[in-house]
Protein backbone atom coordinates (compact mmCIF):
# COMPACT_ATOMS: atom_id res chain seq x y z
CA UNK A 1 0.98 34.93 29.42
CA UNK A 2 -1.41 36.62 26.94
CA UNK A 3 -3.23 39.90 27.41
CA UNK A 4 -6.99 40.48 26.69
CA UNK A 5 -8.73 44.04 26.82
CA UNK A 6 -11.92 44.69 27.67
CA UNK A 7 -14.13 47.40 26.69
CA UNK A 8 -18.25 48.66 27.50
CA UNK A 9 -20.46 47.60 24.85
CA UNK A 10 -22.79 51.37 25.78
CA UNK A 11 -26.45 51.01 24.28
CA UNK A 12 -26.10 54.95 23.76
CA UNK A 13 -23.21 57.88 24.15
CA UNK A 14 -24.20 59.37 27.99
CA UNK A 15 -21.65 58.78 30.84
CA UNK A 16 -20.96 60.39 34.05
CA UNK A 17 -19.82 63.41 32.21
CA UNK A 18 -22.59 64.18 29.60
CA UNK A 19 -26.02 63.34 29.00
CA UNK A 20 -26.99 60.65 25.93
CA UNK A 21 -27.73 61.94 22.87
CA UNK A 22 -30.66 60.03 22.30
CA UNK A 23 -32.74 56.79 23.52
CA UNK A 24 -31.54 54.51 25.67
CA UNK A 25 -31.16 51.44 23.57
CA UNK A 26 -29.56 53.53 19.95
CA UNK A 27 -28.80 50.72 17.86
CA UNK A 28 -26.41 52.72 15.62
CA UNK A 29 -24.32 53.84 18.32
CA UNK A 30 -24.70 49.74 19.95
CA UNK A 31 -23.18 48.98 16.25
CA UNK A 32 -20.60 52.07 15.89
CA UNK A 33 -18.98 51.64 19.61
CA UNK A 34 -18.61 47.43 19.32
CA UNK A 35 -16.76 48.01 15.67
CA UNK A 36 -14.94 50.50 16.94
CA UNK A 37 -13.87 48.14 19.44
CA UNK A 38 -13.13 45.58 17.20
CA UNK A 39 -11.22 47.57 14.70
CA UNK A 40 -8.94 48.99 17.55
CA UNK A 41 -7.27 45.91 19.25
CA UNK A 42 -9.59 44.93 22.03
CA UNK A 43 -10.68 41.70 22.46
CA UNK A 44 -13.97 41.97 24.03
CA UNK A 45 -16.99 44.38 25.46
CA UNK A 46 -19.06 44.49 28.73
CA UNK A 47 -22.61 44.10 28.52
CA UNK A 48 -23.75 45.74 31.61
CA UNK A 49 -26.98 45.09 33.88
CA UNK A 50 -28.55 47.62 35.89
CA UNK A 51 -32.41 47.66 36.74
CA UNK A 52 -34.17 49.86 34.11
CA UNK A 53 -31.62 50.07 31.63
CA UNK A 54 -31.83 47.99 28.35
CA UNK A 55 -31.86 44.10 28.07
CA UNK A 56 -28.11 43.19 28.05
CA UNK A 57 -29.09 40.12 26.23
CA UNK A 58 -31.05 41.10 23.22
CA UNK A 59 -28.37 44.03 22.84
CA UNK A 60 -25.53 41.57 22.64
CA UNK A 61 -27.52 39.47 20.56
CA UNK A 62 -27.87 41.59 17.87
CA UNK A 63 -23.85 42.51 18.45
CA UNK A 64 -22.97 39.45 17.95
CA UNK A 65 -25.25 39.06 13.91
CA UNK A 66 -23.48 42.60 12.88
CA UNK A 67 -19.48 41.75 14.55
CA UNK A 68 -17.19 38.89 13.60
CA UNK A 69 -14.43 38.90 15.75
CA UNK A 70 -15.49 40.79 19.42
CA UNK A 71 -16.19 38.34 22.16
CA UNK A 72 -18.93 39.22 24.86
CA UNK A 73 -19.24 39.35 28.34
CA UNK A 74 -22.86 39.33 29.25
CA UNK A 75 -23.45 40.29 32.72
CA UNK A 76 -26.40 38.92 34.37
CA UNK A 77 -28.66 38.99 37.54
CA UNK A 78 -29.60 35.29 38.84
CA UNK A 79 -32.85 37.00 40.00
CA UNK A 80 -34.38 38.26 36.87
CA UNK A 81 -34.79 34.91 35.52
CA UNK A 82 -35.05 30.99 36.30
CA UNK A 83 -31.25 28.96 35.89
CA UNK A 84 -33.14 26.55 33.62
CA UNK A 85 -34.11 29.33 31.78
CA UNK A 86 -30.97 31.53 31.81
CA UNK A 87 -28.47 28.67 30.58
CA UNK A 88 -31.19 28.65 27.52
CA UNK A 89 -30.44 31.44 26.65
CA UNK A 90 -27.14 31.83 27.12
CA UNK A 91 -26.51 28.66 25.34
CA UNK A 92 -28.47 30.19 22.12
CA UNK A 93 -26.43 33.51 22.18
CA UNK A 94 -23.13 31.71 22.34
CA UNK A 95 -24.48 29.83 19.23
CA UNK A 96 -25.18 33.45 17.51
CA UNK A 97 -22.05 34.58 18.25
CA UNK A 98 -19.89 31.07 17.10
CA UNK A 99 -18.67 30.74 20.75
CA UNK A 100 -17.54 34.13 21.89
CA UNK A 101 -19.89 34.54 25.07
CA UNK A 102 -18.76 34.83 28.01
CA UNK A 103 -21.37 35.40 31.36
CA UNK A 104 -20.60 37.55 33.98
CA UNK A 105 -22.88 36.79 37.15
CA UNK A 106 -24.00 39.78 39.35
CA UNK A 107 -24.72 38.57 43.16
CA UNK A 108 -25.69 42.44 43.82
CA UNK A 109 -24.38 44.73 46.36
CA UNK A 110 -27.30 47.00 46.99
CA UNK A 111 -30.43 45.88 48.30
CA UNK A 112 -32.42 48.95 47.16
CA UNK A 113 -30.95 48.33 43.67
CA UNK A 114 -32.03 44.38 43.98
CA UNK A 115 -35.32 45.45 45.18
CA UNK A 116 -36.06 47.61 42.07
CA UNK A 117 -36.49 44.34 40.74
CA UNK A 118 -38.51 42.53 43.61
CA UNK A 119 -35.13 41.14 45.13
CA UNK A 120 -35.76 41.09 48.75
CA UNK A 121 -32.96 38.52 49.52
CA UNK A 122 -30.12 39.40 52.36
CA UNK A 123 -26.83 40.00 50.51
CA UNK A 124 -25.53 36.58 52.58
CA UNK A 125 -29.28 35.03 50.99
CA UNK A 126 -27.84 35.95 47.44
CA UNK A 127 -24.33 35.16 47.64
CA UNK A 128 -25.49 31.33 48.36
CA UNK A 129 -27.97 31.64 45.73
CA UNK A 130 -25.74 32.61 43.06
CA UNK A 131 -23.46 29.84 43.65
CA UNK A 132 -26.31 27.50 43.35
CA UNK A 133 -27.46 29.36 40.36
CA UNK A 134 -24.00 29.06 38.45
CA UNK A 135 -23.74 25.37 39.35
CA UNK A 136 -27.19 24.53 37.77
CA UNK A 137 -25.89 26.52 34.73
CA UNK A 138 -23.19 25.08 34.19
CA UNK A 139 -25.10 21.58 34.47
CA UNK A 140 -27.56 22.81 32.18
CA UNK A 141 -24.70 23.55 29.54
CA UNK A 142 -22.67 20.31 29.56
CA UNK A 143 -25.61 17.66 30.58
CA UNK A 144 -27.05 15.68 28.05
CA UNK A 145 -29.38 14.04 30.27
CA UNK A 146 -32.35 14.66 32.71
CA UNK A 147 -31.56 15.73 35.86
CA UNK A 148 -33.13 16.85 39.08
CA UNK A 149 -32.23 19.47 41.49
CA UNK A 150 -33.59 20.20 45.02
CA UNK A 151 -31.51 23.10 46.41
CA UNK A 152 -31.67 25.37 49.06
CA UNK A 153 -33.27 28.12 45.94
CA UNK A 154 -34.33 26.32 43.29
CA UNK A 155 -36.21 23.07 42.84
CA UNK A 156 -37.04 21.50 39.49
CA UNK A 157 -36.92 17.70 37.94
CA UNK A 158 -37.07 15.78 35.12
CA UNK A 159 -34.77 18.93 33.35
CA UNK A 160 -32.65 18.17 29.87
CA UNK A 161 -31.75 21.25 27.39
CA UNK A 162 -32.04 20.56 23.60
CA UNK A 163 -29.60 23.74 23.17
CA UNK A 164 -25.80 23.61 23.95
CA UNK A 165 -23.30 26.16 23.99
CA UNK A 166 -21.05 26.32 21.11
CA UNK A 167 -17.76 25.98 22.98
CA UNK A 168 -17.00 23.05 24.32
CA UNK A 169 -17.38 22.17 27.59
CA UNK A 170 -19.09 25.38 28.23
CA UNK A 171 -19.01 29.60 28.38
CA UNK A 172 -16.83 30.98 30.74
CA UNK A 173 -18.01 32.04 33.64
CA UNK A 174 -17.15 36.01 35.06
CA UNK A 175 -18.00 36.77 38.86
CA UNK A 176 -16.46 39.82 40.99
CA UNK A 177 -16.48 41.53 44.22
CA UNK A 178 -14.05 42.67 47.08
CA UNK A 179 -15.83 40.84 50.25
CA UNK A 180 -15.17 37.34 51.84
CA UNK A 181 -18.62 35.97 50.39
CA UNK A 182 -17.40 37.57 46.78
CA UNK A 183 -13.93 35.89 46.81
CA UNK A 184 -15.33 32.37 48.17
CA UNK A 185 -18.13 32.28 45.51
CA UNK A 186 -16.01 33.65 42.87
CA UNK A 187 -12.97 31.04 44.15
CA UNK A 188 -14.84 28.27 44.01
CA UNK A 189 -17.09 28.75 40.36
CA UNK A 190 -15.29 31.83 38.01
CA UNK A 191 -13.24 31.32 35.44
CA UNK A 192 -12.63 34.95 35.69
CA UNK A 193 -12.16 36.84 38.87
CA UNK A 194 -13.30 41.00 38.19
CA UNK A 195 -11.89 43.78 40.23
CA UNK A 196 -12.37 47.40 40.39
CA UNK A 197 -8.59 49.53 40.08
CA UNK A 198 -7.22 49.66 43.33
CA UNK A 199 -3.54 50.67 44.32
CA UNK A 200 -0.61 47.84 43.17
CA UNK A 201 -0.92 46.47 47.33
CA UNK A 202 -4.25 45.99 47.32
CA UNK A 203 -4.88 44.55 44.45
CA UNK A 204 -1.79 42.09 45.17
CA UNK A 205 -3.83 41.47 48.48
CA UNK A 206 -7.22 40.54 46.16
CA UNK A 207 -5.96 38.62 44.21
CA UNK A 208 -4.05 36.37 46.64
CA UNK A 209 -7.58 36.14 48.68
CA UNK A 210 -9.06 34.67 45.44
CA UNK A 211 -6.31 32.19 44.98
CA UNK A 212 -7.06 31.32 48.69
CA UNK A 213 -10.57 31.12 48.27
CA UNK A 214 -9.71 28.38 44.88
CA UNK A 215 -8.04 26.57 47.00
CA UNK A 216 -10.31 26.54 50.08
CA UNK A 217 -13.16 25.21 47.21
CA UNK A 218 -10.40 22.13 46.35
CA UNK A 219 -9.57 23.54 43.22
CA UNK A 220 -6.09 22.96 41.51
CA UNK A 221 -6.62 26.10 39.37
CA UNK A 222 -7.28 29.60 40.06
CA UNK A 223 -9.63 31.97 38.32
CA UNK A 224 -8.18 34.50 36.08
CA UNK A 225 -7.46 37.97 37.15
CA UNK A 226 -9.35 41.20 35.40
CA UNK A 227 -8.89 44.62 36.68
CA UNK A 228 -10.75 47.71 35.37
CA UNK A 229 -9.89 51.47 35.22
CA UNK A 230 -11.74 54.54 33.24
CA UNK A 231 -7.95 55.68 31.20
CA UNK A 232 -7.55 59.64 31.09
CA UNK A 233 -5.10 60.04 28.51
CA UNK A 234 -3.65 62.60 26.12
CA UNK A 235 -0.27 63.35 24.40
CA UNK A 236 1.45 64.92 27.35
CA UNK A 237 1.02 64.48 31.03
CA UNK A 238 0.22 68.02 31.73
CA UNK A 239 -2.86 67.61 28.81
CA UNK A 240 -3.46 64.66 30.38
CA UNK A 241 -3.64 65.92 34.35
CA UNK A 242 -5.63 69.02 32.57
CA UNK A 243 -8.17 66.48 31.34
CA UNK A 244 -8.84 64.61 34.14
CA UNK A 245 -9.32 67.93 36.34
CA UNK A 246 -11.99 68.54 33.46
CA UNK A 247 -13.75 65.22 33.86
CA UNK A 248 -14.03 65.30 37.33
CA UNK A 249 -15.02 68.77 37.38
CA UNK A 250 -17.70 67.48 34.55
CA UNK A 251 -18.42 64.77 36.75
CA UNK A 252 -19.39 66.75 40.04
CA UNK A 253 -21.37 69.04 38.05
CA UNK A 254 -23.74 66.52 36.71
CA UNK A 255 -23.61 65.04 40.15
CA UNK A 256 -25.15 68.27 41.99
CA UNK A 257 -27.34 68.63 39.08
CA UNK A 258 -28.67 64.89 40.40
CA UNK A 259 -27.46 63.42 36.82
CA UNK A 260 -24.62 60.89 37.91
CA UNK A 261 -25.19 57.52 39.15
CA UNK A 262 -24.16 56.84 42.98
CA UNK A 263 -25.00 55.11 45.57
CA UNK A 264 -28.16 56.61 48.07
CA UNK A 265 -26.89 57.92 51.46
CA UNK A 266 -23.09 58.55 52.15
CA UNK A 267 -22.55 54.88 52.40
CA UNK A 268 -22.68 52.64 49.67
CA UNK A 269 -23.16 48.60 51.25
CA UNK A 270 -21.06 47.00 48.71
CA UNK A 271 -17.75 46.21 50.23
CA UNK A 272 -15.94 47.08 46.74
CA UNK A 273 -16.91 50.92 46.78
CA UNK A 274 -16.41 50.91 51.00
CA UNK A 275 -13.20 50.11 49.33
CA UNK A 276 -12.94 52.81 46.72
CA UNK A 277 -14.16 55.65 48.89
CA UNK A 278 -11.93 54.67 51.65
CA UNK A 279 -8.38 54.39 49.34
CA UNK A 280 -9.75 58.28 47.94
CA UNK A 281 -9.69 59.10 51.36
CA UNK A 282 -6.07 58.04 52.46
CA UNK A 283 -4.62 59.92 48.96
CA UNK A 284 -5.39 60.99 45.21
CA UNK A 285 -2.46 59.67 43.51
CA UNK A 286 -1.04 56.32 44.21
CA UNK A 287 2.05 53.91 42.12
CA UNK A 288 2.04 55.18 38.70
CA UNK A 289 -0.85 56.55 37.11
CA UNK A 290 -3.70 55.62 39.46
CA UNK A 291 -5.94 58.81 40.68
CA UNK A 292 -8.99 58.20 43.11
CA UNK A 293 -10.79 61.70 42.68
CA UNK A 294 -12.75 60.26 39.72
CA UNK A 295 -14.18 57.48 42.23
CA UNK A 296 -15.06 59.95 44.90
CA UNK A 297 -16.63 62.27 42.85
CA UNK A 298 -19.11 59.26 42.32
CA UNK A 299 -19.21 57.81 45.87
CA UNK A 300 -17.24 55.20 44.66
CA UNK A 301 -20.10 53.67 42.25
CA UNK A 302 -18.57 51.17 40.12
CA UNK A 303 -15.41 50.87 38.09
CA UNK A 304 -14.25 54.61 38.59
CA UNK A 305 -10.67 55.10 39.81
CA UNK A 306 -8.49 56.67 36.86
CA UNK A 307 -4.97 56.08 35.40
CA UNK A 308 -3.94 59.16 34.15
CA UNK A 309 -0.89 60.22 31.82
CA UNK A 310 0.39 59.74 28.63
CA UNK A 311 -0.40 56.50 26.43
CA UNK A 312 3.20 55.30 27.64
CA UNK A 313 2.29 56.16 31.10
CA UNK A 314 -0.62 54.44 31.38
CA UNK A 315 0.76 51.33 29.44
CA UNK A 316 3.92 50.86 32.06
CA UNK A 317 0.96 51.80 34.62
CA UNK A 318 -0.93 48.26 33.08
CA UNK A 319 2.04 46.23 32.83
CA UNK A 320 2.34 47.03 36.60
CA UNK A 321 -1.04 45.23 36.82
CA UNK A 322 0.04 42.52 34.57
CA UNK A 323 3.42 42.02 36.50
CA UNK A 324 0.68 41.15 39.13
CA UNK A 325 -0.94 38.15 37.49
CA UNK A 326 -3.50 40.24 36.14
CA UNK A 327 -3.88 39.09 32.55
CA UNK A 328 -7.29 40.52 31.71
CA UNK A 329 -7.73 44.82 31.60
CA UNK A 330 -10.74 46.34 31.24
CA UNK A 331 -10.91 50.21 30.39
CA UNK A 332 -13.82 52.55 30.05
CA UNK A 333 -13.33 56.34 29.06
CA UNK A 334 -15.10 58.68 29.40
CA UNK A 335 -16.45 60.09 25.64
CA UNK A 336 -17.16 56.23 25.29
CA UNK A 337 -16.70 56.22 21.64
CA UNK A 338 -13.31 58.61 21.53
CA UNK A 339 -11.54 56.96 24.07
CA UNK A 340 -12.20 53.47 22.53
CA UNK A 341 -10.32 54.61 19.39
CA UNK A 342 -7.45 56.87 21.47
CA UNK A 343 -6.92 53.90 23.76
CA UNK A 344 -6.61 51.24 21.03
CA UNK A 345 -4.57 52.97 19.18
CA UNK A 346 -2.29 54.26 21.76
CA UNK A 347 -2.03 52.38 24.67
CA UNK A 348 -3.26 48.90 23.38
CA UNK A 349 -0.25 48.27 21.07
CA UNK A 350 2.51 49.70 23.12
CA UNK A 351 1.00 46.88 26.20
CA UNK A 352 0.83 44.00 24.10
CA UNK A 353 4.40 44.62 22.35
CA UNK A 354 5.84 44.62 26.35
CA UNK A 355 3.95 41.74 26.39
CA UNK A 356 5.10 39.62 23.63
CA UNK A 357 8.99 40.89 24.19
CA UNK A 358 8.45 39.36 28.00
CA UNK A 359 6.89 36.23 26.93
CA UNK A 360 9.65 35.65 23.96
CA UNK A 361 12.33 36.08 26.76
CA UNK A 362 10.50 33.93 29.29
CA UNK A 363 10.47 30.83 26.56
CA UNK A 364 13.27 31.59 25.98
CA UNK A 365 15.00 30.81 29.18
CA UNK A 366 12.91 27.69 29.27
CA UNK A 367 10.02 26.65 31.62
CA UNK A 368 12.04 26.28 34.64
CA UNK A 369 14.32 29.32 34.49
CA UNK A 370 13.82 31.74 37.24
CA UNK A 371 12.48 35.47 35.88
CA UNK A 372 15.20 37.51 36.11
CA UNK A 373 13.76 39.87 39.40
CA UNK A 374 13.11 36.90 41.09
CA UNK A 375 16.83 35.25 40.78
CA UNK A 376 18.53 38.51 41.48
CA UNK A 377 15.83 38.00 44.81
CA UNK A 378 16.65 34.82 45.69
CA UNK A 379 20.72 35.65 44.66
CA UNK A 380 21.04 38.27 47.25
């Protein structure tokens, strides 16, 4: 199966180990990060949504007049803005950007976070109404008629866009999480299932909860799988295990300086950084390349557990992943810009090229050949 690569589409140069250079929206750097993406092998960029930081969808917007090629994923908040609205909008940016949008929906894991924004919903509250928000989008998108809708959230009639996505039927939709309510939502309306880097077992265990949770919603498909990491490479693994000392050194610095990003209190509500905090806690260094000291060092705040080694390392380390059913790998650094360049040019080749070799010998056996693990499996 083919192997996309995700990558952040920053509005300026600060992460968890230095401070931006300059405003928080910076244009230039918007510009200079997405084409270095593009130029560098990866398919598409993140978007991301937190309250107070630019408009994701302006930003990507004006991404998508300056880039040809680079797809989006536009994350989004059902509470900022009306469904009617929202699948608007999203329907004119995927025209801007000839069909490359993708929208990833945000249920929301904090409730201080969604209150920042007036959110005062349980997380149960929002789980149910994101899945009513996604199914009015996707209406919105593919109905060419007025419809009504009287739902447990939202309540409108007499509703018909004059704007359509560019891709036929519709965007794709992105969802994520690591509870029950995350993998039933996600289950039943993603195309695209999102998880933070967790050991080879767990992940294995995820991913096999999503596929329940497709099935439990009657679905004959099952989402796709993408699985994100922040890469510490370099050309040797002792560079490489000296630079990743260095960013989380860099990283609790800034942190007792009150300049990182983590969740308020000792513990975070979201199950998916209960989960990151708790695998730092059983061990640093688990299968290959993964290291959890870069996740505790933020209280587990978003995608934060490493792979660390050399480009080949960390490569083998994502075809791991990819033996999983994980076709989808997102990877942040942390010099945002840098890393994009170091990690297309070093680990993005040498993954696709394993890729391509196991796909050519897979057709190549024919569609109902057993892979070659497997039959020595069932052999014995």
């Amino acid at each position: 199966m083919p192997v996309e690569f995700l990558g952040i589409a920053a509005t300026n140069d600060g992460s968890e180990t230095g401070a931006r250079s300059g405003a928080a929206f910076d244009k230039e750097y918007t510009l200079r990060l997405a084409r270095a993406h593009e130029d560098h092998g990866w398919d598409r960029v993140l978007f991301a949504y937190s309250s107070g930081s630019p408009i994701p969808s302006p930003a990507a917007a004006y991404l998508a007049a300056k880039v040809e090629k680079l797809q989006i994923l536009l994350a989004h908040r059902p509470n900022v803005s009306y469904p009617t609205y929202a699948a608007r909008s999203f329907a004119t940016l995927d025209q801007i950007s000839d069909g490359r949008l993708t929208v990833h929906f945000i249920t929301g894991g904090s409730d201080h976070e969604q209150g920042r924004e007036g959110d005062t919903l349980t997380k149960d509250e929002r789980y149910a109404r994101t899945r009513e928000y996604i199914d009015i989008v996707k209406q919105v998108w593919t109905r060419h008629e007025a419809f009504d809708h009287e739902g447990e959230h939202y309540r409108f009639h007499d509703f018909v866009s004059d704007v359509f996505p560019a891709q036929l039927p519709r965007p794709g939709v992105s969802f994520g999480g690591s509870s029950a309510a995350a993998y039933a939502a996600g289950g039943a309306e993603a195309d695209v299932f999102c998880l933070w880097g967790e050991p080879l077992a767990e992940t294995a265990q995820q991913i096999e909860a999503v596929k329940a949770a497709a099935k439990a919603a009657g679905r004959t498909d099952v989402p796709r799988i993408q699985v994100a990491f922040r890469p510490i490479i370099a050309p040797t693994e002792e560079l490489a295990w000296e630079k990743a000392h260095r960013t989380v050194g860099a990283i609790k610095e800034r942190r007792e300086q009150g300049l990182v990003r983590h969740h308020r209190g000792d513990n975070p509500q979201n199950a998916g950084s209960q989960r990151l905090i708790a695998i730092a806690e059983q061990g640093e260094r688990y299968d290959r390349a993964l290291w959890t000291p870069t996740a505790a060092a933020t209280g587990g705040a978003g995608n934060s557990n490493a792979l660390v080694g050399t480009p080949e390392t960390v490569a083998r380390a994502l075809l791991d992943y990819y033996d999983l059913g994980v076709d989808i790998l997102s990877a942040r650094g942390y010099d945002l810009l840098g890393d994009a360049i170091d990690f297309g040019r070093h680990v993005i080749p040498l993954v696709r090229e394993e890729v391509a070799k196991r796909d050519a010998e897979r057709a190549a056996r024919g569609p109902h050949a057993l892979d070659p693990g497997l039959a020595a499996a069932v052999s014995g």
